[in-house]
C-alpha atoms as a PDB file:
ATOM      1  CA  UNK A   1     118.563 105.318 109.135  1.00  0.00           C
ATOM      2  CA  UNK A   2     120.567 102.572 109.612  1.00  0.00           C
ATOM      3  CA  UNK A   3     119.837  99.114 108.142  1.00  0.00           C
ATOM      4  CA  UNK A   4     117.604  98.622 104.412  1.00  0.00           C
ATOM      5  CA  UNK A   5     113.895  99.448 103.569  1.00  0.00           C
ATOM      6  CA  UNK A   6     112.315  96.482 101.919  1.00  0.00           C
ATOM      7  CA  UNK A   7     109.571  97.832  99.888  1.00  0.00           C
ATOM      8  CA  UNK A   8     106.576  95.447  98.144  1.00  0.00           C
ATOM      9  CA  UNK A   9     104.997  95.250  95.072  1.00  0.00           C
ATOM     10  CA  UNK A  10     101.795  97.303  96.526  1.00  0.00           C
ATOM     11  CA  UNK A  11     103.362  99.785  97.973  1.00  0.00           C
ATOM     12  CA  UNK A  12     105.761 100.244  95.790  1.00  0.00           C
ATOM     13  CA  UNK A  13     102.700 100.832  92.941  1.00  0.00           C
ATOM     14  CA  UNK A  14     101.013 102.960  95.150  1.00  0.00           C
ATOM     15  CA  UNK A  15     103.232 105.664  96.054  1.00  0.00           C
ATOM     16  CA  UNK A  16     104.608 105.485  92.685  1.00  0.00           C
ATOM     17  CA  UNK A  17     100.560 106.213  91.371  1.00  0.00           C
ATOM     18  CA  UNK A  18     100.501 108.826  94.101  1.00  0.00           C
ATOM     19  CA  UNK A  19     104.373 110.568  93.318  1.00  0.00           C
ATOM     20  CA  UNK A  20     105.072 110.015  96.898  1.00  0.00           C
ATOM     21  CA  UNK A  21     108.329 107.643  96.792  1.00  0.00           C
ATOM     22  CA  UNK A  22     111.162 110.325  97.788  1.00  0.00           C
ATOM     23  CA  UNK A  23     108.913 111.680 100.390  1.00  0.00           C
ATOM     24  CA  UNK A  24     108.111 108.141 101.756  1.00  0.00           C
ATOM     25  CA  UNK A  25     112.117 107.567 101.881  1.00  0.00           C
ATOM     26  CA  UNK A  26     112.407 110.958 103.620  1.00  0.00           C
ATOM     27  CA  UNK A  27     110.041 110.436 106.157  1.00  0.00           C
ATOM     28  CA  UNK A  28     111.591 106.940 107.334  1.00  0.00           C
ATOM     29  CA  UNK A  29     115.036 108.296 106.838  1.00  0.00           C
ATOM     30  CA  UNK A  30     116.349 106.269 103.942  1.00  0.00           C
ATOM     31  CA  UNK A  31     117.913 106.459 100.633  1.00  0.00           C
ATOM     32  CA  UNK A  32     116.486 104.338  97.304  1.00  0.00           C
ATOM     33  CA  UNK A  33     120.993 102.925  98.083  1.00  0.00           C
ATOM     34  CA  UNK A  34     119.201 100.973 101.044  1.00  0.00           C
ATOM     35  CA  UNK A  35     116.167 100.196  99.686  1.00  0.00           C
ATOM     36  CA  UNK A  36     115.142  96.230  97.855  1.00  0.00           C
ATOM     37  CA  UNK A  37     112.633  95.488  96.011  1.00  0.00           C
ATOM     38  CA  UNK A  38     111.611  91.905  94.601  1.00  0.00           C
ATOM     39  CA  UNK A  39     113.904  90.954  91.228  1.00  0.00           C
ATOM     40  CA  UNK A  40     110.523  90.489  89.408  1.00  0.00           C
ATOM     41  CA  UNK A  41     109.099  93.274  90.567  1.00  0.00           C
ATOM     42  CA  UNK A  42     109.483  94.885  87.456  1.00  0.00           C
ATOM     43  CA  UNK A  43     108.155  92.164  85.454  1.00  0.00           C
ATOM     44  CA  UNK A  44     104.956  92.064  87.618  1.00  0.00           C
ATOM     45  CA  UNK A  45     104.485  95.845  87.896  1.00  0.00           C
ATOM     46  CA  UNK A  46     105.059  96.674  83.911  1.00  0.00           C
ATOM     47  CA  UNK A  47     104.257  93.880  82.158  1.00  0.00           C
ATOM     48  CA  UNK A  48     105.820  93.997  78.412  1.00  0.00           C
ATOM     49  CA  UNK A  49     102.540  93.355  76.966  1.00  0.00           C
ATOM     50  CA  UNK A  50     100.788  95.865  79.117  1.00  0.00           C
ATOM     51  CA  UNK A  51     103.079  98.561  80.160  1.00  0.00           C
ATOM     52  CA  UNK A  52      99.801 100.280  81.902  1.00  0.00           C
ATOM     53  CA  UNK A  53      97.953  97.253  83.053  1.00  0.00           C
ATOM     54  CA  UNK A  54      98.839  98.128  86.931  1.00  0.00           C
ATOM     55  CA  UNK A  55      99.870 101.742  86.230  1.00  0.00           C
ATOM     56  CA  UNK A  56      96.938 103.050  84.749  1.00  0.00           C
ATOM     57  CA  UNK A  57      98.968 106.011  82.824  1.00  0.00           C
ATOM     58  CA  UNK A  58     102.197 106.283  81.472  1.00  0.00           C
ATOM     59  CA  UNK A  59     103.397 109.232  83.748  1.00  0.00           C
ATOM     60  CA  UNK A  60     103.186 106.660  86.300  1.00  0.00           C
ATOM     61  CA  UNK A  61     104.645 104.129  84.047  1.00  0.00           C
ATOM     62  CA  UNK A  62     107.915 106.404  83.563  1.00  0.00           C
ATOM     63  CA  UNK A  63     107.932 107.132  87.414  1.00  0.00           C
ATOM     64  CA  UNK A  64     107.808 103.541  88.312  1.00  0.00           C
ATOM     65  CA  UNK A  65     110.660 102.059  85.910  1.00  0.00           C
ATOM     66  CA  UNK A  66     112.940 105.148  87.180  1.00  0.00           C
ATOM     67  CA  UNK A  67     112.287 104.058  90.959  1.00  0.00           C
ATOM     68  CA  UNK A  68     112.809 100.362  90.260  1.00  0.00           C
ATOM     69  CA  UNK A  69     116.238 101.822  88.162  1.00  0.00           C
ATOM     70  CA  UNK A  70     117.248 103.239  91.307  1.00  0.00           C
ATOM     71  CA  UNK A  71     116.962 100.789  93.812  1.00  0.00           C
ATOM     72  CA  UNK A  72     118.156  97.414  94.712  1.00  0.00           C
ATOM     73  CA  UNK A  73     116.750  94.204  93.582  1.00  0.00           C
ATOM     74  CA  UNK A  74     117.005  91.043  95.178  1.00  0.00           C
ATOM     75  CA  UNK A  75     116.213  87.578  95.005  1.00  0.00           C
ATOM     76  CA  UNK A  76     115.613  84.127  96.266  1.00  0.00           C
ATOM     77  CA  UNK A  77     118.871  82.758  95.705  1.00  0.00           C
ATOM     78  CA  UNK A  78     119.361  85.463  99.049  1.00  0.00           C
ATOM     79  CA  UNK A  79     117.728  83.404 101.210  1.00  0.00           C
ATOM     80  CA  UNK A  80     119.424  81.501 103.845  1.00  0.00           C
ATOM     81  CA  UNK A  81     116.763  79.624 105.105  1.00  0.00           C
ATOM     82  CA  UNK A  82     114.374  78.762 102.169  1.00  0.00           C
ATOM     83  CA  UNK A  83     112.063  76.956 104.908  1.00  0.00           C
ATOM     84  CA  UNK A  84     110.760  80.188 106.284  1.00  0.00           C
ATOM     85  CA  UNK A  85     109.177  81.072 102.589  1.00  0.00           C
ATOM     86  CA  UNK A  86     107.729  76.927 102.694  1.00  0.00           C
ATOM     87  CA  UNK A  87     106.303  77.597 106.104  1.00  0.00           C
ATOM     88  CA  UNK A  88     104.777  81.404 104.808  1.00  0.00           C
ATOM     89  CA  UNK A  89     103.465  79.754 101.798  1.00  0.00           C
ATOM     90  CA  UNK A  90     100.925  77.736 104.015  1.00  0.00           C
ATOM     91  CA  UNK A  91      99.141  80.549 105.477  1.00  0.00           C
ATOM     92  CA  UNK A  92      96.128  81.818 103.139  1.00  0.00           C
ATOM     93  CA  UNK A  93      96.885  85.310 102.232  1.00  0.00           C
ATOM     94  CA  UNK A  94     100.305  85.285 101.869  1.00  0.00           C
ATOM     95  CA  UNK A  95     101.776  84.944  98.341  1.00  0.00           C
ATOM     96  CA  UNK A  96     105.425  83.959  97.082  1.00  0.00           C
ATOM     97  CA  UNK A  97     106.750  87.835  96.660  1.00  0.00           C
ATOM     98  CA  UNK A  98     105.368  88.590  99.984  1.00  0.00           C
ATOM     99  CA  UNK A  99     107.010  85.245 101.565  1.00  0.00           C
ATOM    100  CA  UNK A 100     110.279  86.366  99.872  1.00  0.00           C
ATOM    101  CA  UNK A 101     109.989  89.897 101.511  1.00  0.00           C
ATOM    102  CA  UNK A 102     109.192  88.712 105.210  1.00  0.00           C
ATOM    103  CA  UNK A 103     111.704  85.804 105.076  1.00  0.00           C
ATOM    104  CA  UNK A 104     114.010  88.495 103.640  1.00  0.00           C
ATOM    105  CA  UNK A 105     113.363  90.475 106.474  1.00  0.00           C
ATOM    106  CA  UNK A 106     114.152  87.958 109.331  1.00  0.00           C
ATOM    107  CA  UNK A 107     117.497  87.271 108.109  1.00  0.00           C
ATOM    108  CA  UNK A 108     118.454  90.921 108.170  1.00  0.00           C
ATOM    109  CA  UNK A 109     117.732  91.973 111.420  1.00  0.00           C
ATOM    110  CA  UNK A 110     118.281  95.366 110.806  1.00  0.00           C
ATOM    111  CA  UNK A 111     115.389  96.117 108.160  1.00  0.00           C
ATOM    112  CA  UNK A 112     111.899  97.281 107.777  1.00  0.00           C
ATOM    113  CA  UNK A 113     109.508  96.148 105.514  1.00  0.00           C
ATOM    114  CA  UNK A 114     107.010  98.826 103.909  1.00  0.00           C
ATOM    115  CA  UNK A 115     103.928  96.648 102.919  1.00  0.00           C
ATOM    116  CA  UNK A 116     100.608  97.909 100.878  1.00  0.00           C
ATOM    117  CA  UNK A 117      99.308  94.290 101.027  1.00  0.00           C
ATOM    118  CA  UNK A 118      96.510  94.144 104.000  1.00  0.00           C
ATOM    119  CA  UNK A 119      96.397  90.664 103.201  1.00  0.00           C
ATOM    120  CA  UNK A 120      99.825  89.016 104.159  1.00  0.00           C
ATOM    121  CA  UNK A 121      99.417  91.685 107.246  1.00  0.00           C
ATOM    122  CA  UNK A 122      96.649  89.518 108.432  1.00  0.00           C
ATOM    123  CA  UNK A 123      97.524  86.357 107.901  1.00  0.00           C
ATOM    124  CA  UNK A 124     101.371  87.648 109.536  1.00  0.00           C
ATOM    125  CA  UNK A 125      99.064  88.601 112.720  1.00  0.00           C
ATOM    126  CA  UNK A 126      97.493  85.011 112.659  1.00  0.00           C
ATOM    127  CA  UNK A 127     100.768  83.324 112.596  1.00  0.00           C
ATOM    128  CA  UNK A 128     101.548  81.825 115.863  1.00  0.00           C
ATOM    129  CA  UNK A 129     105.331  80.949 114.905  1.00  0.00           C
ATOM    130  CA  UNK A 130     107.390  82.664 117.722  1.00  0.00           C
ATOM    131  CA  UNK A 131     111.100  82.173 115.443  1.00  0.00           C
ATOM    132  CA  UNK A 132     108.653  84.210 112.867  1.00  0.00           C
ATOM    133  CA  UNK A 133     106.312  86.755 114.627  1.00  0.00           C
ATOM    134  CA  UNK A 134     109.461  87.800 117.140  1.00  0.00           C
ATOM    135  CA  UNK A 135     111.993  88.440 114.726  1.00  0.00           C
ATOM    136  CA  UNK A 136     109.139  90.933 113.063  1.00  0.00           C
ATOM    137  CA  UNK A 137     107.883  92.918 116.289  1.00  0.00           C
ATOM    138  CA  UNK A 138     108.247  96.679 115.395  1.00  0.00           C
ATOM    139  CA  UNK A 139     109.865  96.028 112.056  1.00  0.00           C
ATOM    140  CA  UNK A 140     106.878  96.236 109.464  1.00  0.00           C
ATOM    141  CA  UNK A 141     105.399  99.549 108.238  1.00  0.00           C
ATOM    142  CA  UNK A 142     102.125  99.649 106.682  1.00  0.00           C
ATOM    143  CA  UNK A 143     100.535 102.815 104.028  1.00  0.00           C
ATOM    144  CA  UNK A 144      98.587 103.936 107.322  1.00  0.00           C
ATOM    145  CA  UNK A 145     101.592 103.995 109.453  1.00  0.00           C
ATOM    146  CA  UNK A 146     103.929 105.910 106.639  1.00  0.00           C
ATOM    147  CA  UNK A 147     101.027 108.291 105.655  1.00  0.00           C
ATOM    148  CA  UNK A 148     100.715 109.405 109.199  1.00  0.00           C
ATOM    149  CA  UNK A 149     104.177 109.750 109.617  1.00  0.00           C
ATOM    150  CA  UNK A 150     104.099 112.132 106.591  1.00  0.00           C
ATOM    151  CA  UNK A 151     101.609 114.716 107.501  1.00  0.00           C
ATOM    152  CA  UNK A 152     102.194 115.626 110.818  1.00  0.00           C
ATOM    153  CA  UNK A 153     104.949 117.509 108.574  1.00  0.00           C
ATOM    154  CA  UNK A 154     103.352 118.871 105.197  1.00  0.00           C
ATOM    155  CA  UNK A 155      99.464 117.839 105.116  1.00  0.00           C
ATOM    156  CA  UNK A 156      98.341 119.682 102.447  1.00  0.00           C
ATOM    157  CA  UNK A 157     100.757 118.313 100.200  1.00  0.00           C
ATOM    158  CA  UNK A 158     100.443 114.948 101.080  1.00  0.00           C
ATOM    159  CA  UNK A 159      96.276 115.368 100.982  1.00  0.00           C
ATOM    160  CA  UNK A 160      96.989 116.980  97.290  1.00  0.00           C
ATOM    161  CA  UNK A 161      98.980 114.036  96.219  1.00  0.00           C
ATOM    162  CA  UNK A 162      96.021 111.127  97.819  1.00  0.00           C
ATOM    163  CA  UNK A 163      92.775 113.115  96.451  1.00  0.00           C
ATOM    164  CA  UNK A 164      94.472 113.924  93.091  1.00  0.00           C
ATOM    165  CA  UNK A 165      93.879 109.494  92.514  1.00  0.00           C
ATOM    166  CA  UNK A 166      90.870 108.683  94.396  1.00  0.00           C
ATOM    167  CA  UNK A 167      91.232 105.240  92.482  1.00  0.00           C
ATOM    168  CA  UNK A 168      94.077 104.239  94.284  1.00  0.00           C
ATOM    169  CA  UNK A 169      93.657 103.179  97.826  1.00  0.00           C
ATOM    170  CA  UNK A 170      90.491 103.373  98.789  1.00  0.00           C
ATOM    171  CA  UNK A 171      91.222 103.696 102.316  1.00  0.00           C
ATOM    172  CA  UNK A 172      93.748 106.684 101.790  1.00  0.00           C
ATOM    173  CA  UNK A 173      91.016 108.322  99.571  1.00  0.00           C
ATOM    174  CA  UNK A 174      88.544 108.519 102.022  1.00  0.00           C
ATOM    175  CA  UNK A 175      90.678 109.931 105.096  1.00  0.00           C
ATOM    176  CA  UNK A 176      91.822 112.771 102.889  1.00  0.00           C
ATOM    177  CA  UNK A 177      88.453 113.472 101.639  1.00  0.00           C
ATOM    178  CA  UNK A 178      86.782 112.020  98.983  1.00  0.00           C
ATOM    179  CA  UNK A 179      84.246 114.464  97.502  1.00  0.00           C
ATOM    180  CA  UNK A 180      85.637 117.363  99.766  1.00  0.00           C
ATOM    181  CA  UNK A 181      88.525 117.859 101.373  1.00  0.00           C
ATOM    182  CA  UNK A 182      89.307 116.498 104.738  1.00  0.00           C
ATOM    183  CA  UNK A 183      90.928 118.288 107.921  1.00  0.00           C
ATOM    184  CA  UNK A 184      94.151 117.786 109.208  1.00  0.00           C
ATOM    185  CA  UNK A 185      92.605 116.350 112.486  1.00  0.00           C
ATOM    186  CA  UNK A 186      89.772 114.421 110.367  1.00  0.00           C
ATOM    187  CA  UNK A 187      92.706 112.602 108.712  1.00  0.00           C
ATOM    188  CA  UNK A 188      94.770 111.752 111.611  1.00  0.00           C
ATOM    189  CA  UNK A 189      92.228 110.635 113.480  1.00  0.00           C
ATOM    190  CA  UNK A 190      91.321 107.920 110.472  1.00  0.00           C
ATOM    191  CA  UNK A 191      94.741 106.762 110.245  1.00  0.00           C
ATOM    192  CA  UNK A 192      95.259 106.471 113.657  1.00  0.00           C
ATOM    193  CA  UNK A 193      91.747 104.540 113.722  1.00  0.00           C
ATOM    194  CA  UNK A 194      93.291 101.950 111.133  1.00  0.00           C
ATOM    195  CA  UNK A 195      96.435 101.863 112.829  1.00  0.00           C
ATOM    196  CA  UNK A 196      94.676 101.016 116.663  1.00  0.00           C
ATOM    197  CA  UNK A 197      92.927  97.991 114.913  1.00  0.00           C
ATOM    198  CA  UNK A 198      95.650  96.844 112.632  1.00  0.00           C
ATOM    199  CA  UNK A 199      97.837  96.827 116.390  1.00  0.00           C
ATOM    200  CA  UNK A 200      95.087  94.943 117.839  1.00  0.00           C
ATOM    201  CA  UNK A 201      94.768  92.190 115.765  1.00  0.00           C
ATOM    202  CA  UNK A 202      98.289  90.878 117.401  1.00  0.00           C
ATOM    203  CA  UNK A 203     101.553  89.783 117.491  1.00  0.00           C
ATOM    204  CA  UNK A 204     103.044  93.829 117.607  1.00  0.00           C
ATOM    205  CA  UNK A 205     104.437  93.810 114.005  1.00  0.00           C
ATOM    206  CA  UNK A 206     103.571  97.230 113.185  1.00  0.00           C
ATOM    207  CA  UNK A 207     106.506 100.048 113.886  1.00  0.00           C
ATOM    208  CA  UNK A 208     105.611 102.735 116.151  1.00  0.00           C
END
């Protein structure tokens, strides 16, 4: 795909915990050359004095300092129009990285921003700024959207990955199955479920 992926802290954790990254950049037709990530995303997600604070285990550790290694980094000094992140920062649920990543966004058109943080999603869908919500319609991919996405292709390697770290996402975990695996047509029909009210909520951020 043309364009860059802009990925957030939460996702970015996540399908690092899960060892899902390559398969998320396959599925939306990317590669970690057009992906950004915050600068201090590194700094937030491995903290020197607690390397597993976020990460839990140090497999994950490893897997998340070689994705952030492989990507792009950016920062505020990016920003054209520093206004956008002063107008973001007054809606309750939306914090500085993720005002960074949607004001990001806007000011390159052609981008999509992968998002873990249900948060900022609502308060995005409460936001009644047309020069904001317009510039976003279609352009923001959530774990529900991308995990659907993924396995209409290879379920049972996707439903491996979620149900091998229940403690994850607590959503994901109980679509796939929590104490017993889940069907194919159990799972799509929870995701889809998520994705119908997410959609509903407003504005038409989400990509189809």
């Amino acid at each position: 795909m043309s364009g860059i992926l802009l990925v957030d802290n939460d996702a970015l954790l996540k399908l690092s915990a899960y060892d899902l990254f390559e398969e998320a950049l396959g599925c939306l037709h990317f590669i970690p050359q057009q992906v950004y990530i915050l600068a201090t995303a590194k700094y937030k997600l491995l903290p020197a004095k607690s390397r597993l604070k976020l990460c839990k285990e140090e497999e994950v550790a490893d897997r998340l300092e070689a994705i952030i290694a492989s990507v792009n980094e950016f920062s505020e000094e990016q920003i054209i129009n520093p206004e956008i992140i002063d107008t973001l920062l007054d809606y309750q649920g939306i914090d500085a990285g993720e005002a960074l990543l949607i004001a990001y966004a806007i000011q390159i058109q052609q981008s999509l921003l992968l998002t873990g943080d249900k948060k900022a999603l609502d308060a995005l869908t409460a936001i009644a700024l047309e020069n904001i919500t317009v510039q976003l319609r279609n352009r923001i991919c959530v774990l529900e959207v991308l995990f659907l996405k993924m396995i209409e292709t290879d379920f049972p390697h996707i439903q491996l990955k979620v149900r091998s770290k229940p403690g994850v996402d607590t959503t994901m975990s109980f679509i796939f199955g929590r104490s017993l695996p889940g069907t194919r047509e159990s799972a799509l029909d929870g995701l889809r479920s998520h994705i119908t009210h997410m959609k509903e909520l407003g504005n038409n951020l989400l990509m189809d």
